[in-house]
PDB file of N, CA and C in Angstrom:
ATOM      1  N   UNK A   1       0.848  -1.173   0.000  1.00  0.00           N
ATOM      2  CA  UNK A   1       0.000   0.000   0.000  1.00  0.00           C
ATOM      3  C   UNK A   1       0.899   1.243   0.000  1.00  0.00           C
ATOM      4  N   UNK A   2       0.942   2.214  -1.042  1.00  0.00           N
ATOM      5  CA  UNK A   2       1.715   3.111  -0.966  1.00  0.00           C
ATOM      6  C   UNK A   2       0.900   4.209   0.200  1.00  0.00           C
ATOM      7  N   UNK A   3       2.106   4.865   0.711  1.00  0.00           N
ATOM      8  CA  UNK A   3       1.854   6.017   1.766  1.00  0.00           C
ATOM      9  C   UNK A   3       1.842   7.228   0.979  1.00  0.00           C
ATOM     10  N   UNK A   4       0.181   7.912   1.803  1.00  0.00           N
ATOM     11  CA  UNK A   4       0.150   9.119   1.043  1.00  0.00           C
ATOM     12  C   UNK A   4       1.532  10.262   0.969  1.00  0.00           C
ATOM     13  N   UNK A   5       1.472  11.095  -0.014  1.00  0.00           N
ATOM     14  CA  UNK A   5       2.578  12.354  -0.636  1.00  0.00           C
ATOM     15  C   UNK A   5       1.971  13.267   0.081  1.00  0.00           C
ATOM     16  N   UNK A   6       2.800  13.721   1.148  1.00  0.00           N
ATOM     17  CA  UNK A   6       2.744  15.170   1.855  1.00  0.00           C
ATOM     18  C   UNK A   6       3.740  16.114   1.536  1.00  0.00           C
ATOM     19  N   UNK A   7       3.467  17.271   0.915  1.00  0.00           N
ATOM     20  CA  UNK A   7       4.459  18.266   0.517  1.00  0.00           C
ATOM     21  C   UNK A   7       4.506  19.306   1.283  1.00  0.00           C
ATOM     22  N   UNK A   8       5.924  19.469   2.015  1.00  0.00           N
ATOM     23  CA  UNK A   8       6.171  20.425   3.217  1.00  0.00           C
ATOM     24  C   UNK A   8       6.659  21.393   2.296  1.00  0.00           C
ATOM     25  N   UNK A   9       6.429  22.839   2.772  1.00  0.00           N
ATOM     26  CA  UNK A   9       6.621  23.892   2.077  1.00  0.00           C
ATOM     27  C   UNK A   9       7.070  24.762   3.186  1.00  0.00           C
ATOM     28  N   UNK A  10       8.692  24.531   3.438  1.00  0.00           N
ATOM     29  CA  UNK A  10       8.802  25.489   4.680  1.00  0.00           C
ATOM     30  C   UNK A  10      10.233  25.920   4.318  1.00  0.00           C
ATOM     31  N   UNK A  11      10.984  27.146   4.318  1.00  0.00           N
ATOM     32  CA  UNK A  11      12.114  27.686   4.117  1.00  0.00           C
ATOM     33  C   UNK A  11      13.052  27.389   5.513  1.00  0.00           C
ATOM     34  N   UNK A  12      13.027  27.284   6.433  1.00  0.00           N
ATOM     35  CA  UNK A  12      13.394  27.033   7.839  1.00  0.00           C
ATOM     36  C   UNK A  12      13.890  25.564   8.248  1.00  0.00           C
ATOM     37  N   UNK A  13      14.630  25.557   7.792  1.00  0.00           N
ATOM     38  CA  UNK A  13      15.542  23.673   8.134  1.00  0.00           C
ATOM     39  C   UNK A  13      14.798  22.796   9.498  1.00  0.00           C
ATOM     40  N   UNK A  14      15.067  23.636  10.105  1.00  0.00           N
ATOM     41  CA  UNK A  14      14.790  23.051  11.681  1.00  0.00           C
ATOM     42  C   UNK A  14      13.212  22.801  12.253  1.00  0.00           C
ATOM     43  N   UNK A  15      12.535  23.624  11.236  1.00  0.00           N
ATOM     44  CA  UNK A  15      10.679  23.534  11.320  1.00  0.00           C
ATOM     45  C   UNK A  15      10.685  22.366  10.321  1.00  0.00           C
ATOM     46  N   UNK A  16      11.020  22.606   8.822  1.00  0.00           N
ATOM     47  CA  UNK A  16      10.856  21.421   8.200  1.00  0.00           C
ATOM     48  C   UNK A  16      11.249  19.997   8.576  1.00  0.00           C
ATOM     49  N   UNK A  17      12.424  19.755   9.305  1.00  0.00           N
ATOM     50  CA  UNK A  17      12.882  18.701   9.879  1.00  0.00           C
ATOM     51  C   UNK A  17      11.408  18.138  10.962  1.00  0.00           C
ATOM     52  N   UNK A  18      11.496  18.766  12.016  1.00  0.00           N
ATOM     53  CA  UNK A  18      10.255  18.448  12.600  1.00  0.00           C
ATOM     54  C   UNK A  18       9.059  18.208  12.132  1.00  0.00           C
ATOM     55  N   UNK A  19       8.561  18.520  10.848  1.00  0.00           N
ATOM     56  CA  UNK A  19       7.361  18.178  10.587  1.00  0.00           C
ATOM     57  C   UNK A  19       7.748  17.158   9.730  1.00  0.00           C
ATOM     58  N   UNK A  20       8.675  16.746   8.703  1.00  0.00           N
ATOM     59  CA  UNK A  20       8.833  15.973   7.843  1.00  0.00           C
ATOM     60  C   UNK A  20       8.892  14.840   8.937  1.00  0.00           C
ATOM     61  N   UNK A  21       9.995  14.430   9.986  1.00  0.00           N
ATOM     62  CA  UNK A  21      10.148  13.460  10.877  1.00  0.00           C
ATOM     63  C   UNK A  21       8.410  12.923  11.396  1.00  0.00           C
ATOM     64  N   UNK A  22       7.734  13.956  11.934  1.00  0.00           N
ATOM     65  CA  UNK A  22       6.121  13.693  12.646  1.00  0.00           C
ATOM     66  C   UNK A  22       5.534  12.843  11.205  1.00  0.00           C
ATOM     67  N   UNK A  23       5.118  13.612   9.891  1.00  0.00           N
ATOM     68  CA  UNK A  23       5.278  12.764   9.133  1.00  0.00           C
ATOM     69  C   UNK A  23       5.463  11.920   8.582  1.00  0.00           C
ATOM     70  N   UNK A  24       6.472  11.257   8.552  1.00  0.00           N
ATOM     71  CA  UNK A  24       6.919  10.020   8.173  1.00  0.00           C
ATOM     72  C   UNK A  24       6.801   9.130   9.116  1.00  0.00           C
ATOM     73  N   UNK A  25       6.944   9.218  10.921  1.00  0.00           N
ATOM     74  CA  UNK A  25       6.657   8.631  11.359  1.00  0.00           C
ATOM     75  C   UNK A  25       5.221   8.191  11.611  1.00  0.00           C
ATOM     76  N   UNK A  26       4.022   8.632  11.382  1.00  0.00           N
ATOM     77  CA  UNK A  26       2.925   8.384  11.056  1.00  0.00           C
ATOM     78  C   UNK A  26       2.190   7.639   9.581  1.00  0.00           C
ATOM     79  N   UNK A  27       3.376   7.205   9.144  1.00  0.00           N
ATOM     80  CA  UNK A  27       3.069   6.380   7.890  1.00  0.00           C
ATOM     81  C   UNK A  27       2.912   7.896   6.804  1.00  0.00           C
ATOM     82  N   UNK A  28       3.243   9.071   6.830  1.00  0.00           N
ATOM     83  CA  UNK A  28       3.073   9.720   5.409  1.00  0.00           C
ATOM     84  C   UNK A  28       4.274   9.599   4.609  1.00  0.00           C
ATOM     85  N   UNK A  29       4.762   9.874   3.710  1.00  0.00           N
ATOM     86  CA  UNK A  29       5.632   9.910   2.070  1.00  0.00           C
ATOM     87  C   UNK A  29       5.825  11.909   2.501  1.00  0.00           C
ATOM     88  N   UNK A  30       6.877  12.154   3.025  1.00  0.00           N
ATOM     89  CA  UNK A  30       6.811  13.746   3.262  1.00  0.00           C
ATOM     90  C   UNK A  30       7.928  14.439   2.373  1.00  0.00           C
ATOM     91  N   UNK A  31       7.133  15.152   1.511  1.00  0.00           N
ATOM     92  CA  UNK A  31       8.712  15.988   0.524  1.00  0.00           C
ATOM     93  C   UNK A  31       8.513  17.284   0.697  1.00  0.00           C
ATOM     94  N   UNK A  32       9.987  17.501   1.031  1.00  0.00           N
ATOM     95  CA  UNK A  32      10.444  18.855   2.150  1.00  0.00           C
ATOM     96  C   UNK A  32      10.931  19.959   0.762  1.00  0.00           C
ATOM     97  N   UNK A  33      10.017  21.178   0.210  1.00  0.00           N
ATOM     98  CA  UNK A  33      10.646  21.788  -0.719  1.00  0.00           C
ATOM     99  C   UNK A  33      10.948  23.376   0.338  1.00  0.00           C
ATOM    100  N   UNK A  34      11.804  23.996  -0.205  1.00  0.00           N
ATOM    101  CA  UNK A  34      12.265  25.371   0.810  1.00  0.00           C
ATOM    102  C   UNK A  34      11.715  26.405  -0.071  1.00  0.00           C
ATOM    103  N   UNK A  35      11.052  26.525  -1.014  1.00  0.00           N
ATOM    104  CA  UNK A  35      10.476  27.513  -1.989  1.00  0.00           C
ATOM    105  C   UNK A  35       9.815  26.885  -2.814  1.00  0.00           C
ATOM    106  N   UNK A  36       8.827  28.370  -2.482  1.00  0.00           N
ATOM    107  CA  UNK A  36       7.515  28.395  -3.834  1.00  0.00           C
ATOM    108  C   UNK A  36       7.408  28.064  -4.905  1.00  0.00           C
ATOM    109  N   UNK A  37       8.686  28.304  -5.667  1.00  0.00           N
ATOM    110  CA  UNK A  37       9.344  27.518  -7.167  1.00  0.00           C
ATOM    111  C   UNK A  37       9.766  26.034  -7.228  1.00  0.00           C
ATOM    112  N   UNK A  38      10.533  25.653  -5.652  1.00  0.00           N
ATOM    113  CA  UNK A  38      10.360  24.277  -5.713  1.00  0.00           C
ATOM    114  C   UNK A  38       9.447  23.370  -5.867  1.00  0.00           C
ATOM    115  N   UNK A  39       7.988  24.222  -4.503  1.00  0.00           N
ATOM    116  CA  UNK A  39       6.994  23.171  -4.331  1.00  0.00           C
ATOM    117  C   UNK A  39       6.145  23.169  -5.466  1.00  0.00           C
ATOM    118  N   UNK A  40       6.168  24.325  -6.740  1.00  0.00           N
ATOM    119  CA  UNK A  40       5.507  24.129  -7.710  1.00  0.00           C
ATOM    120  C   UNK A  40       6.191  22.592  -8.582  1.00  0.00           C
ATOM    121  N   UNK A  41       7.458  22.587  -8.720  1.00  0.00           N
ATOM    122  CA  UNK A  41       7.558  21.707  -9.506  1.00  0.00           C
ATOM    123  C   UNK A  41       7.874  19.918  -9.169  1.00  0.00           C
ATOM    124  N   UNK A  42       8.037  20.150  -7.682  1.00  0.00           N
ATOM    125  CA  UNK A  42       7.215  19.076  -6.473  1.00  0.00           C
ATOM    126  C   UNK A  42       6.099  18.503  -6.979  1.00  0.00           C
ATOM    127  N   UNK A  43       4.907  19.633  -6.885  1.00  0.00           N
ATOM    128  CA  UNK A  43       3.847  19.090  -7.456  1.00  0.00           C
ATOM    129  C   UNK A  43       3.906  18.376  -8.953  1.00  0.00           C
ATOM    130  N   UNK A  44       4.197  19.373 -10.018  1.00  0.00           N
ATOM    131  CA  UNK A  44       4.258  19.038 -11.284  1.00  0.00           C
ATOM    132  C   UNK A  44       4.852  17.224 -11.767  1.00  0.00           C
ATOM    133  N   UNK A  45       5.883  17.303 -10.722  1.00  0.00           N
ATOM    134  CA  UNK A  45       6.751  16.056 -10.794  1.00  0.00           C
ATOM    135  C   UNK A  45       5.783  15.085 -10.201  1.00  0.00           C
ATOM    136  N   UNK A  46       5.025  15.266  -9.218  1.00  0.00           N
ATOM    137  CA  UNK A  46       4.451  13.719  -8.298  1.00  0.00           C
ATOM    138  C   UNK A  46       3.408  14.272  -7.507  1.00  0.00           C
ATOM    139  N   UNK A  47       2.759  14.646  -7.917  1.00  0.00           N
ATOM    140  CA  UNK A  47       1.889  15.529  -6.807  1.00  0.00           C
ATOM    141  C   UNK A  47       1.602  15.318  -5.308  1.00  0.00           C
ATOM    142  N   UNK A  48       0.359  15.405  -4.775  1.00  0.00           N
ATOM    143  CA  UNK A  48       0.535  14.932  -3.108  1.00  0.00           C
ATOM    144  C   UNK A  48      -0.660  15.010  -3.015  1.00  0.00           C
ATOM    145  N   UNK A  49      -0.805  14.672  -1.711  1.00  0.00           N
ATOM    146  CA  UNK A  49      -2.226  14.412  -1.141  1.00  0.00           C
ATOM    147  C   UNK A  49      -2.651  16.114  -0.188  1.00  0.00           C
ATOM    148  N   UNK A  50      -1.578  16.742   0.203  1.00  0.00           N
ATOM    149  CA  UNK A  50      -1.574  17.395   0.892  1.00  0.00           C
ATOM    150  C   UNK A  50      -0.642  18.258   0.650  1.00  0.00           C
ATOM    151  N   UNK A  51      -0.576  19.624   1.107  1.00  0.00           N
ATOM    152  CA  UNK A  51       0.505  20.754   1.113  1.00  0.00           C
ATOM    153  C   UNK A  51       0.598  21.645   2.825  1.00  0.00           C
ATOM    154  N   UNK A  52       1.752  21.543   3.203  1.00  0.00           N
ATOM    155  CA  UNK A  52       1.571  22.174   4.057  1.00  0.00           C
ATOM    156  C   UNK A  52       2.247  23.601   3.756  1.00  0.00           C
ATOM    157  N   UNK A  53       1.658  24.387   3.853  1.00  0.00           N
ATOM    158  CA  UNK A  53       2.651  25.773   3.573  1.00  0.00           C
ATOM    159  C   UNK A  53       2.767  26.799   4.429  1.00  0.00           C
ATOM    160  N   UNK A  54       4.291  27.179   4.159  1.00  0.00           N
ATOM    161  CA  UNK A  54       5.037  28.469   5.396  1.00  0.00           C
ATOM    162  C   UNK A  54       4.138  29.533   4.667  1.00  0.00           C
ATOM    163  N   UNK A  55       3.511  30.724   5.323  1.00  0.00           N
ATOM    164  CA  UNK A  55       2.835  31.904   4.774  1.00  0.00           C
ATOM    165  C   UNK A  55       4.588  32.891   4.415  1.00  0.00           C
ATOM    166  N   UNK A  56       5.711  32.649   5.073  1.00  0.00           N
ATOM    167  CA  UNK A  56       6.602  33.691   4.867  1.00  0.00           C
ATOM    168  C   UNK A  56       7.881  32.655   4.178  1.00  0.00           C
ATOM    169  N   UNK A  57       7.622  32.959   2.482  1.00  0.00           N
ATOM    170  CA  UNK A  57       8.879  32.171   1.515  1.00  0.00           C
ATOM    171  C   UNK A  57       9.337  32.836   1.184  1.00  0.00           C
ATOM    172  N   UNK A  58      10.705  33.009   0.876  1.00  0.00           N
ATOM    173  CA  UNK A  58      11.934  33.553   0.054  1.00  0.00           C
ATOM    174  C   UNK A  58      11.006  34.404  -0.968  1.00  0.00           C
ATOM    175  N   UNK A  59      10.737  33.465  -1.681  1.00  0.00           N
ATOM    176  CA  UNK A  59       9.921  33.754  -3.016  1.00  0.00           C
ATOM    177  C   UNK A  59       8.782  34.094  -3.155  1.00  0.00           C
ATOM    178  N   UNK A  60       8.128  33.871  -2.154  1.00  0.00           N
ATOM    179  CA  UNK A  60       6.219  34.206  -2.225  1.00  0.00           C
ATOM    180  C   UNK A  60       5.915  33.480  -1.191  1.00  0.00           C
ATOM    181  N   UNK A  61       4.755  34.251  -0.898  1.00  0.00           N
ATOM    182  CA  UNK A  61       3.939  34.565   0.357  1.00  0.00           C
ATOM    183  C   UNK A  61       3.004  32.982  -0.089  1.00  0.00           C
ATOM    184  N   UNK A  62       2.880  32.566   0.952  1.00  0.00           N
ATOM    185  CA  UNK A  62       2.431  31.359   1.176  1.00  0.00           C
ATOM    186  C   UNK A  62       0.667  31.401   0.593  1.00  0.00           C
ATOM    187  N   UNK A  63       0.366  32.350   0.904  1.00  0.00           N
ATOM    188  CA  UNK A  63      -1.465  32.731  -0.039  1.00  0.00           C
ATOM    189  C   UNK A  63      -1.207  32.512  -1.023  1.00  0.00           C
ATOM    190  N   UNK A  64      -0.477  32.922  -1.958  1.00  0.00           N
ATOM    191  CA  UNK A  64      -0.229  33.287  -3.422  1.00  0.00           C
ATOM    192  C   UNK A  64       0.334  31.739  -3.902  1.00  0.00           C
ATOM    193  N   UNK A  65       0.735  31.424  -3.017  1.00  0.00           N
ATOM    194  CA  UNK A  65       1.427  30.075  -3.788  1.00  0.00           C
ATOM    195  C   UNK A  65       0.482  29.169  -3.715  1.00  0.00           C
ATOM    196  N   UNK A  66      -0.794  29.171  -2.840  1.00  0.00           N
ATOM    197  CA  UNK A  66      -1.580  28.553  -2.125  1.00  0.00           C
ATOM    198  C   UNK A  66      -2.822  28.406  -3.703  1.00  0.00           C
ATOM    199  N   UNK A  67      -2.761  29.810  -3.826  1.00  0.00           N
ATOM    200  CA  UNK A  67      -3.929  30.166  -5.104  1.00  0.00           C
ATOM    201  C   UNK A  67      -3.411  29.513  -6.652  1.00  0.00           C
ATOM    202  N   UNK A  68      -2.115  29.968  -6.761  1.00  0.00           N
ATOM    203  CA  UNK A  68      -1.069  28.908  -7.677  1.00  0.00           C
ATOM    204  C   UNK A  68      -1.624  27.541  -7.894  1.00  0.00           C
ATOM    205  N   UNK A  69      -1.073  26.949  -6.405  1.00  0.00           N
ATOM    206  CA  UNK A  69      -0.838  25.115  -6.398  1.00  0.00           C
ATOM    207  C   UNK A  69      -2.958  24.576  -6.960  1.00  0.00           C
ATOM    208  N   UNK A  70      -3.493  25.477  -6.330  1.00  0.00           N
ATOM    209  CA  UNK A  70      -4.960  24.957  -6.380  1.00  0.00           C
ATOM    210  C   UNK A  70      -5.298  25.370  -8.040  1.00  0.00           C
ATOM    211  N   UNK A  71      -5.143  26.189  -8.343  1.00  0.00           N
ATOM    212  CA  UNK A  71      -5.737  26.755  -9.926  1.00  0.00           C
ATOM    213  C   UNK A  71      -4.577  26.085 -10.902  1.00  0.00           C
ATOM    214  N   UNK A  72      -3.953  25.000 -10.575  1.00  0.00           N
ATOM    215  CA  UNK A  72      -3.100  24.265 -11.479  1.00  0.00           C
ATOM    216  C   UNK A  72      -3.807  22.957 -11.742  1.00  0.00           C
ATOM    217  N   UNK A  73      -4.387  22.798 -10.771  1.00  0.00           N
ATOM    218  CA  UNK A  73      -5.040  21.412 -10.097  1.00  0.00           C
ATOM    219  C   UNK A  73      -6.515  21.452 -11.213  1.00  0.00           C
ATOM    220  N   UNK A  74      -6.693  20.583 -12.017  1.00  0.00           N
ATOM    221  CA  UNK A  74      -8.264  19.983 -12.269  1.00  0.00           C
ATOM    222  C   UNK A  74      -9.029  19.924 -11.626  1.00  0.00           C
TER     223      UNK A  74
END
């Protein structure tokens, strides 16, 4: 049975570590991207079941990427 794709969207090593670890130890598949440009092509590549997203990225504000990831989506 594959484990669902959770895509962490956090610029901050030490937050992402902690949630990716809670993650995985609960049976999820967790991919840790550090920007808005990453987690777009995160998705594009394998999508997920879930997104968790930082509101404050390098690159864009976590709303905006939020409105992005969903209006890409069918």
């Amino acid at each position: 049975m594959s484990r669902p794709r959770i895509l962490v969207v956090e610029d901050e090593p030490a937050i992402a570590d902690t949630i990716v670890y809670a993650l995985a130890t609960d049976g999820f598949e967790p991919a840790w991207c550090a920007s808005g440009a990453a987690a777009r092509q995160a998705l594009a590549d394998g999508g997920a079941a879930l997104a968790i997203l930082d509101v404050g990225l390098p690159d864009i504000n976590g709303f905006d990427l939020f409105k992005q990831l969903t209006s890409a989506q069918p």
